[in-house]
PDB file of N, CA and C in Angstrom:
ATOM      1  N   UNK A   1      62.023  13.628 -19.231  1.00  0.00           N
ATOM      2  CA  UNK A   1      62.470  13.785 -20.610  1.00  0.00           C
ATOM      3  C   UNK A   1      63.929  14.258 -20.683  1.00  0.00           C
ATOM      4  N   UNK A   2      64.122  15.196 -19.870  1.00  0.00           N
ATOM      5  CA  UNK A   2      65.679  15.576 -19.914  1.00  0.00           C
ATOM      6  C   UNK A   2      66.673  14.476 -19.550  1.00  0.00           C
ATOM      7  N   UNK A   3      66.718  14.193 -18.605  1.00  0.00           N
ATOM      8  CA  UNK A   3      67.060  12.634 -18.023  1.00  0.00           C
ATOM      9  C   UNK A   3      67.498  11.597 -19.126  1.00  0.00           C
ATOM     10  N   UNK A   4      66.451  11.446 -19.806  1.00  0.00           N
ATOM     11  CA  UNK A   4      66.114  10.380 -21.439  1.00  0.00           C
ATOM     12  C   UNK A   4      67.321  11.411 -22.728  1.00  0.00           C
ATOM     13  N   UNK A   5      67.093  12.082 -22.220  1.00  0.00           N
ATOM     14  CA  UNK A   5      67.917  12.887 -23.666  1.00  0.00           C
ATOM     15  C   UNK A   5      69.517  12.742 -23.158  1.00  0.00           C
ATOM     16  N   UNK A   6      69.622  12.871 -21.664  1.00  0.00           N
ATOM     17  CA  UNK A   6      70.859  13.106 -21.703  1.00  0.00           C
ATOM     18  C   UNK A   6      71.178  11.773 -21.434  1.00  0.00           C
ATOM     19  N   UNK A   7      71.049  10.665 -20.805  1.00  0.00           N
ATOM     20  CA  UNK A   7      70.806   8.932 -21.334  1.00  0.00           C
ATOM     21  C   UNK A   7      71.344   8.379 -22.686  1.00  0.00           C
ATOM     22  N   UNK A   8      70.729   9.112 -23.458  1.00  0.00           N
ATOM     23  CA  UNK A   8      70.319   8.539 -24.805  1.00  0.00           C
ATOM     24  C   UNK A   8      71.878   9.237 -25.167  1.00  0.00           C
ATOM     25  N   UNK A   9      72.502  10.495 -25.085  1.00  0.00           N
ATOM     26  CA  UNK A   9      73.590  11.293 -25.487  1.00  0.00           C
ATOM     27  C   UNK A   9      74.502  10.554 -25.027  1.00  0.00           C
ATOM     28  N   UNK A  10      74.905   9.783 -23.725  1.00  0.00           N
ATOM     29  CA  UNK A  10      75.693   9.166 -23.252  1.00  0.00           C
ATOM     30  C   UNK A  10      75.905   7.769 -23.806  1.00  0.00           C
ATOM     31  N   UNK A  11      74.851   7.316 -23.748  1.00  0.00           N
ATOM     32  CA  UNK A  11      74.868   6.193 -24.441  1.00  0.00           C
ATOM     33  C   UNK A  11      75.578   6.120 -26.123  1.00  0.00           C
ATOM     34  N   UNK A  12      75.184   7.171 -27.049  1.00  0.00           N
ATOM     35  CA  UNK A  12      75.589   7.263 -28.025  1.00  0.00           C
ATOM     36  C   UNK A  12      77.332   7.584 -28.262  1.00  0.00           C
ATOM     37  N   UNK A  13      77.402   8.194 -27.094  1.00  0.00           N
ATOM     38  CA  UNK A  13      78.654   8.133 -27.118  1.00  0.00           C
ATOM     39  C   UNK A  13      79.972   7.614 -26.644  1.00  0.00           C
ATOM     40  N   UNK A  14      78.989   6.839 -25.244  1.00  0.00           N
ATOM     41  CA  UNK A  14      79.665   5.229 -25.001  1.00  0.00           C
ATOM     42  C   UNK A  14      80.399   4.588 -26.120  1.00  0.00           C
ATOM     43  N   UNK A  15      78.947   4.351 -27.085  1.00  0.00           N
ATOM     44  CA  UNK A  15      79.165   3.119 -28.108  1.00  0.00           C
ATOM     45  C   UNK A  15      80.033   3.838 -29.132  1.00  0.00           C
ATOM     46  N   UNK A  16      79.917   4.741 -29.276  1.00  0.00           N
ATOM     47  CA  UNK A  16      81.104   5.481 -30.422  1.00  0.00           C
ATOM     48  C   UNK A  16      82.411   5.606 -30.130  1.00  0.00           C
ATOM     49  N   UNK A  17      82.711   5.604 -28.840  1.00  0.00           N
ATOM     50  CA  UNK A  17      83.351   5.198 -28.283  1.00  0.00           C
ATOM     51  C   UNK A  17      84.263   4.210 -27.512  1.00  0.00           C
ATOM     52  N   UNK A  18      83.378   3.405 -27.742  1.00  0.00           N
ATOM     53  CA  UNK A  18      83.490   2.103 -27.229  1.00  0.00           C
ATOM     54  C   UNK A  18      84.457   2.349 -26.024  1.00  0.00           C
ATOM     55  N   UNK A  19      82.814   2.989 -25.095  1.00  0.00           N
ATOM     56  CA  UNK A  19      83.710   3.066 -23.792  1.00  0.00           C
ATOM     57  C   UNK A  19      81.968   2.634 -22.981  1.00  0.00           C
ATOM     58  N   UNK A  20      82.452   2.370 -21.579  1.00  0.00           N
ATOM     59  CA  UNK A  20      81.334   2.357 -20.542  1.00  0.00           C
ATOM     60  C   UNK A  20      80.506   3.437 -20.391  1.00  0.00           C
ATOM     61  N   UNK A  21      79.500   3.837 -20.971  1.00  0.00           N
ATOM     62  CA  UNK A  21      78.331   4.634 -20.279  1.00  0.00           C
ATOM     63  C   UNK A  21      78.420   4.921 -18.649  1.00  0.00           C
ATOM     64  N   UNK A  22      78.600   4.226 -17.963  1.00  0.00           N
ATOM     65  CA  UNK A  22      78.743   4.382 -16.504  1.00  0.00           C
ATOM     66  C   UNK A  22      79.830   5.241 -16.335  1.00  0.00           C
ATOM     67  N   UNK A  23      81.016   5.317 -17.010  1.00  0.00           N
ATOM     68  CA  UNK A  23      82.312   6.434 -16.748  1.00  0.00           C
ATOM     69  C   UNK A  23      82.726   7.554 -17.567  1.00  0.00           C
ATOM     70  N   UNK A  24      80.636   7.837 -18.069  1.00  0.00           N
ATOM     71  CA  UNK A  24      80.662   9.224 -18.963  1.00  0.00           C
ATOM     72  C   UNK A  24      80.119  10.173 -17.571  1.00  0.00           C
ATOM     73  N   UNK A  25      80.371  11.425 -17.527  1.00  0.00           N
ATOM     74  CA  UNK A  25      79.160  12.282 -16.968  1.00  0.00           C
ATOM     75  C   UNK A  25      79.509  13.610 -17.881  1.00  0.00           C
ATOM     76  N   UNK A  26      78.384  14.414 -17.295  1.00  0.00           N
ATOM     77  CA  UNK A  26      77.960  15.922 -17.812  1.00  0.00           C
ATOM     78  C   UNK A  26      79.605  16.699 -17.934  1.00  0.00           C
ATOM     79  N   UNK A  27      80.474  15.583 -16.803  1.00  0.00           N
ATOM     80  CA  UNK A  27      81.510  16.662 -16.781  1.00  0.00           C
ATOM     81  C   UNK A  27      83.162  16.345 -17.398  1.00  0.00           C
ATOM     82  N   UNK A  28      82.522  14.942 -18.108  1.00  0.00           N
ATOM     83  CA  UNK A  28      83.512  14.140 -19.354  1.00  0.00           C
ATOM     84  C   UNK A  28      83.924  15.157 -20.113  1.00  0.00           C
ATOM     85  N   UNK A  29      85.189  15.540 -20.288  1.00  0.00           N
ATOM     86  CA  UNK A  29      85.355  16.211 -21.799  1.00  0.00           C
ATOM     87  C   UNK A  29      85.885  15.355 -22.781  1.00  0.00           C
ATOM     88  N   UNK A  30      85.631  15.568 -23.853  1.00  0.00           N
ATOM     89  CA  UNK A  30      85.179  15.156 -25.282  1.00  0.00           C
ATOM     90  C   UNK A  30      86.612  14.520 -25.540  1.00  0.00           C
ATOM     91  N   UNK A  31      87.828  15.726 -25.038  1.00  0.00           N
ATOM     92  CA  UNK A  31      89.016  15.049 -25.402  1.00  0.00           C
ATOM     93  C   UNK A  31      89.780  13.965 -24.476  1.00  0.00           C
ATOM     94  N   UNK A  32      88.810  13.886 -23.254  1.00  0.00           N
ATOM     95  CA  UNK A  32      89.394  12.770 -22.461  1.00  0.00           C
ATOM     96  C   UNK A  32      89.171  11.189 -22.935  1.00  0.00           C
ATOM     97  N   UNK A  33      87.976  11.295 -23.700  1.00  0.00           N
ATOM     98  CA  UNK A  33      87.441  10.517 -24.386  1.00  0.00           C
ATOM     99  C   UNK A  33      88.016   9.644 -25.681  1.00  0.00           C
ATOM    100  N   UNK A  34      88.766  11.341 -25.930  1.00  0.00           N
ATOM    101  CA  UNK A  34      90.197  10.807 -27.445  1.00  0.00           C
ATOM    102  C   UNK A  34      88.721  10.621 -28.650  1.00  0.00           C
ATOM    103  N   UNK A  35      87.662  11.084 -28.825  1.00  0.00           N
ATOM    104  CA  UNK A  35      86.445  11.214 -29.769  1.00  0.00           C
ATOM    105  C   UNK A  35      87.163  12.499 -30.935  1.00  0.00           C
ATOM    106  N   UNK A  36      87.185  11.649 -31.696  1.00  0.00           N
ATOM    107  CA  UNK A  36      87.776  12.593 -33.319  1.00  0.00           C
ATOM    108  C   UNK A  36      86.852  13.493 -33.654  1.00  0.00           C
ATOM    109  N   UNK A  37      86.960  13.954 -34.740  1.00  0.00           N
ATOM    110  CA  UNK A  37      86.467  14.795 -35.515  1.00  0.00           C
ATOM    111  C   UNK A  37      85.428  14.055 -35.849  1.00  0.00           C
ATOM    112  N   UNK A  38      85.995  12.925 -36.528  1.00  0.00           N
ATOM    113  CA  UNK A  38      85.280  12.250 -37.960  1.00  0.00           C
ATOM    114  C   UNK A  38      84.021  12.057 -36.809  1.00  0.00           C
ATOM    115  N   UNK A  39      84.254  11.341 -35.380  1.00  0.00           N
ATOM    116  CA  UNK A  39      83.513  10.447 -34.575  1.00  0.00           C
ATOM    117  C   UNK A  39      82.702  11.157 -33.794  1.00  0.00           C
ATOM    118  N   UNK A  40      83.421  12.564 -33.774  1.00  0.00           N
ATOM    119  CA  UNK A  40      82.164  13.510 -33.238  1.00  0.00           C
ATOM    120  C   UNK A  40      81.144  13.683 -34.014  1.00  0.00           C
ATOM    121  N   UNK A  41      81.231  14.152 -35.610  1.00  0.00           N
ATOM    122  CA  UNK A  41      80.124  14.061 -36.497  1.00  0.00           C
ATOM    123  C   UNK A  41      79.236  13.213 -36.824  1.00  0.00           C
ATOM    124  N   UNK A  42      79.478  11.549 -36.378  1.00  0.00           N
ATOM    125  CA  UNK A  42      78.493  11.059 -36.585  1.00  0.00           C
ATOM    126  C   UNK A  42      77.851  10.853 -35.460  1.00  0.00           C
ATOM    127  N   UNK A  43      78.627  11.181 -34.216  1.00  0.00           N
ATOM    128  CA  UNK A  43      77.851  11.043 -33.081  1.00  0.00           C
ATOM    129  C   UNK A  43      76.447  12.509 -33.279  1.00  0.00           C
ATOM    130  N   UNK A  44      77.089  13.829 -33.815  1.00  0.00           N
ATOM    131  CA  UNK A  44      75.922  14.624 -33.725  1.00  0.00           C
ATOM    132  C   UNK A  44      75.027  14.417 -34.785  1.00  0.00           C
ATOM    133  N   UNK A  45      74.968  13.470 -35.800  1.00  0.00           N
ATOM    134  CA  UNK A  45      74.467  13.354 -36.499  1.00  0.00           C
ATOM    135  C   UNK A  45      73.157  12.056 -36.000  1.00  0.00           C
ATOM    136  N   UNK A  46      73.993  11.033 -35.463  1.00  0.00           N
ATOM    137  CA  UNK A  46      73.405  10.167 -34.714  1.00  0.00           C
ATOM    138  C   UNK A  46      72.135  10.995 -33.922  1.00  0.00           C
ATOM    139  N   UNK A  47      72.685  11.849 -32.681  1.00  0.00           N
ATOM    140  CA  UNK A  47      71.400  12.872 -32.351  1.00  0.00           C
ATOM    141  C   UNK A  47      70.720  13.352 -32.548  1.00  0.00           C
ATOM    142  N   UNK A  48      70.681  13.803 -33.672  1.00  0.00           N
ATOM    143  CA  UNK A  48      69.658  14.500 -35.086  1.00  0.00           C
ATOM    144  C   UNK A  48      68.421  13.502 -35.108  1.00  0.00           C
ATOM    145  N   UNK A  49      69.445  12.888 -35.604  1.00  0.00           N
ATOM    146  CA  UNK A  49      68.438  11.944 -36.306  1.00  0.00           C
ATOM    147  C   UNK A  49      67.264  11.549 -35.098  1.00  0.00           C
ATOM    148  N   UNK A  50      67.638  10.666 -33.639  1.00  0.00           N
ATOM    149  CA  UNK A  50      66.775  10.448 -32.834  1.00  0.00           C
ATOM    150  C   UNK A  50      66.052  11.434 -32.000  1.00  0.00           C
ATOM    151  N   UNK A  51      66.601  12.470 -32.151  1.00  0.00           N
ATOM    152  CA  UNK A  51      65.956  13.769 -31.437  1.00  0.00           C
ATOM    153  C   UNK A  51      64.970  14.964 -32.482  1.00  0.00           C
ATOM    154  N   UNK A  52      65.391  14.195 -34.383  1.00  0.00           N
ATOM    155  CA  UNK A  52      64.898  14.813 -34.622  1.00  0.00           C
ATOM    156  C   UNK A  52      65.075  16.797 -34.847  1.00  0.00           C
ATOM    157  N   UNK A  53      66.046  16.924 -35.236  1.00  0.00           N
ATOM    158  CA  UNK A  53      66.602  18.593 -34.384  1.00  0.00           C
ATOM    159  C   UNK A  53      67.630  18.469 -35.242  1.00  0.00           C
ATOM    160  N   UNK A  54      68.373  19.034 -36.013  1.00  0.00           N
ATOM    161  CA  UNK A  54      69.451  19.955 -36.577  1.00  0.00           C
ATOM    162  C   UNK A  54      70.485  20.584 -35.841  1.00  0.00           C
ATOM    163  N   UNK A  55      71.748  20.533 -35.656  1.00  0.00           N
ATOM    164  CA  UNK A  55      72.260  21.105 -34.666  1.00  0.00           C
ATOM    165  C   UNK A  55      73.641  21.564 -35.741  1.00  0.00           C
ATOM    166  N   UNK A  56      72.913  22.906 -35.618  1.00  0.00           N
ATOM    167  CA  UNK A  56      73.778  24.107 -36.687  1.00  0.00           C
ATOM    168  C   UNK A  56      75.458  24.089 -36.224  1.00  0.00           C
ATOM    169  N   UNK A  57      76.053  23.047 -36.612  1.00  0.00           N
ATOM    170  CA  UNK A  57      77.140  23.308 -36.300  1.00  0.00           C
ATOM    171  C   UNK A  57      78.480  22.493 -37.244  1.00  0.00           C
ATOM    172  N   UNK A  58      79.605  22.998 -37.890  1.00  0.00           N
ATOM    173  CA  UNK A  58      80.512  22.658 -38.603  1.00  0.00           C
ATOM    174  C   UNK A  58      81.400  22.081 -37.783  1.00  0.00           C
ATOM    175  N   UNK A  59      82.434  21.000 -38.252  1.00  0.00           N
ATOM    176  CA  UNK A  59      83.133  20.261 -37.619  1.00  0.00           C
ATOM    177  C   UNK A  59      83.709  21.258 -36.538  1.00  0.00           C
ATOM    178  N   UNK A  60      85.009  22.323 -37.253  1.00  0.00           N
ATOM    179  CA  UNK A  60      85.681  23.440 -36.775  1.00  0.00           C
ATOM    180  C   UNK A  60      84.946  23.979 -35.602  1.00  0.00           C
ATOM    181  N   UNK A  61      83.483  24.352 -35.574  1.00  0.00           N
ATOM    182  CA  UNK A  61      83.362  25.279 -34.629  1.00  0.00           C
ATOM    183  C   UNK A  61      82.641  24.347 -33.524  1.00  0.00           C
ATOM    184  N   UNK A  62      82.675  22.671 -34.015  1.00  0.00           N
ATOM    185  CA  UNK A  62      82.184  21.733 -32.746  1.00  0.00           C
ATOM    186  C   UNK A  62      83.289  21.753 -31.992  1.00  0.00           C
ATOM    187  N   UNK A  63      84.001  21.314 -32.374  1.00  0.00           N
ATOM    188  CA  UNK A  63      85.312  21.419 -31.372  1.00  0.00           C
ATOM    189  C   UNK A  63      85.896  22.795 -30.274  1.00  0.00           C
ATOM    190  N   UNK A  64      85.287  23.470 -30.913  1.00  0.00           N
ATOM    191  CA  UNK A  64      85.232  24.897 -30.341  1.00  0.00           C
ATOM    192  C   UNK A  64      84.072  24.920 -29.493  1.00  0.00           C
ATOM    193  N   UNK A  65      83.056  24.721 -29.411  1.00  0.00           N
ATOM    194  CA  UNK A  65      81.991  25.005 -28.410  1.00  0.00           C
ATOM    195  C   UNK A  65      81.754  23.999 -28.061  1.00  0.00           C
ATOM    196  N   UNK A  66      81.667  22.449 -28.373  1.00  0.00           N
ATOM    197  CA  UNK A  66      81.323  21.198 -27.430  1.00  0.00           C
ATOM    198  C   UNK A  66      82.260  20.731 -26.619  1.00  0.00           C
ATOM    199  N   UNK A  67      83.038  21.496 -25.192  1.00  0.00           N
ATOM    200  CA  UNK A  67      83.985  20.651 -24.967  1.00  0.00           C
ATOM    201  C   UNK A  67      83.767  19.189 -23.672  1.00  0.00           C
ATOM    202  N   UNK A  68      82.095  19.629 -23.441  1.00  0.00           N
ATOM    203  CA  UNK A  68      82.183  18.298 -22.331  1.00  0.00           C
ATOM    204  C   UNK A  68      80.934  17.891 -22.873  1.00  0.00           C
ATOM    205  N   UNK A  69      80.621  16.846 -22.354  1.00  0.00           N
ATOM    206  CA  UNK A  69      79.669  16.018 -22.877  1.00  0.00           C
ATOM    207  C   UNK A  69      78.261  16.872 -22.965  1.00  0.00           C
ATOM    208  N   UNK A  70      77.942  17.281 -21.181  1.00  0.00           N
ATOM    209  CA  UNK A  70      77.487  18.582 -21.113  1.00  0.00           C
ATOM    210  C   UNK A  70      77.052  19.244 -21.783  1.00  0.00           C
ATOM    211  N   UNK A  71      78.071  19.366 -22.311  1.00  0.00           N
ATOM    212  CA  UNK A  71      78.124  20.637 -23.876  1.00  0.00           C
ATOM    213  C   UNK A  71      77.266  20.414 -24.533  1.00  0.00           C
ATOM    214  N   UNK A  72      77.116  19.197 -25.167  1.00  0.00           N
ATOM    215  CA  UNK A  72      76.077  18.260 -26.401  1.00  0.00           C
ATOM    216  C   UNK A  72      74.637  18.296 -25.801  1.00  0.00           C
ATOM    217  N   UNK A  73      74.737  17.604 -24.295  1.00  0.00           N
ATOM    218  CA  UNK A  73      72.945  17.760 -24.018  1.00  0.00           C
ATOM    219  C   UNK A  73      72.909  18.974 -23.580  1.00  0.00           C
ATOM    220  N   UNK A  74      73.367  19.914 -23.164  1.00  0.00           N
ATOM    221  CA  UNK A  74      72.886  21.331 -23.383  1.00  0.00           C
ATOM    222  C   UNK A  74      71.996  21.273 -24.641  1.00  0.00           C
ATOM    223  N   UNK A  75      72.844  21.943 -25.629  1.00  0.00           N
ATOM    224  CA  UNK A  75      72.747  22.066 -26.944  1.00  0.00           C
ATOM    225  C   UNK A  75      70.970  21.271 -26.890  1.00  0.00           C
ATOM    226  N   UNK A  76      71.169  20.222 -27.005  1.00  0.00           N
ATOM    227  CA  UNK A  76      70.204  19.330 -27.312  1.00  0.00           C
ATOM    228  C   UNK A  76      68.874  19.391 -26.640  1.00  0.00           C
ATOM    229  N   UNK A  77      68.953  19.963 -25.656  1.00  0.00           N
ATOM    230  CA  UNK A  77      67.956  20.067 -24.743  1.00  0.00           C
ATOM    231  C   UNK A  77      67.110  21.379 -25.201  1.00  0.00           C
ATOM    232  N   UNK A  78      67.913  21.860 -25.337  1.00  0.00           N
ATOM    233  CA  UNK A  78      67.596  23.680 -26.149  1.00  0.00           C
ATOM    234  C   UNK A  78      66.634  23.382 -27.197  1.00  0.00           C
ATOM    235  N   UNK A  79      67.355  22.940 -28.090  1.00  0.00           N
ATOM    236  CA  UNK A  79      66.884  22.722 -29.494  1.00  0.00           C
ATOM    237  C   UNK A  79      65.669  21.841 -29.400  1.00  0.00           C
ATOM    238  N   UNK A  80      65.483  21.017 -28.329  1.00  0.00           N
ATOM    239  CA  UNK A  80      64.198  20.248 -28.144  1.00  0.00           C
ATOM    240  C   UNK A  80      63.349  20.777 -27.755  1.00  0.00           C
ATOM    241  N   UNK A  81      63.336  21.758 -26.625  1.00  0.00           N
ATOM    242  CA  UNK A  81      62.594  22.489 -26.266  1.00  0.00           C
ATOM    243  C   UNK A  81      62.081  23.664 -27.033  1.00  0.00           C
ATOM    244  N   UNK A  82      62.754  24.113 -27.877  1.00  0.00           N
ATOM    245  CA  UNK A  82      62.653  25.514 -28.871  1.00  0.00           C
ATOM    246  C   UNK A  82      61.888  24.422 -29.973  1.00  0.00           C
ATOM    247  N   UNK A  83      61.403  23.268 -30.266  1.00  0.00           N
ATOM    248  CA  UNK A  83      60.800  22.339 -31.256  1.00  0.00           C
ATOM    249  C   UNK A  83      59.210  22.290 -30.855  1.00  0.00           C
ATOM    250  N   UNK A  84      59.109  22.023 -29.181  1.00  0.00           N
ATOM    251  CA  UNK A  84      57.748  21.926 -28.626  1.00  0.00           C
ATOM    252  C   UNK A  84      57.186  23.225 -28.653  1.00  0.00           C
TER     253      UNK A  84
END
């Protein structure tokens, strides 16, 4: 399941990206990526939605605590697990 979540995170942000999934990892940061503001929000919104989960966080203070990809399936993994 973790595996699938963090898959599914990469993938989402491949395509938002419109970059290769294969030349994301855990240890991508967000700004190597050149991923905006606007493009981070719908990417965490995108996650919500398929994970189901809320992820308490304002543009301002994403940029502040998500800085590697990492960052996001952390987050995500948490919040999935704190759901079961």
């Amino acid at each position: 399941m973790a595996k699938d979540i963090e898959a599914s995170i990469i993938g989402m942000i491949a395509s938002a990206g419109e970059i290769e999934a294969s030349e994301i990892s855990r240890e991508t940061e967000l700004a190597e990526l050149e991923i905006d503001s606007l493009v981070l929000t719908e990417i965490v919104m995108d996650i919500e939605d398929e994970h189901d989960i809320e992820i308490d966080l304002n543009t301002a203070e994403a940029w502040e605590s998500l800085k590697t990809v990492g960052d996001i399936v952390d987050v995500v993994k948490n919040l999935v697990a704190a759901k079961t």
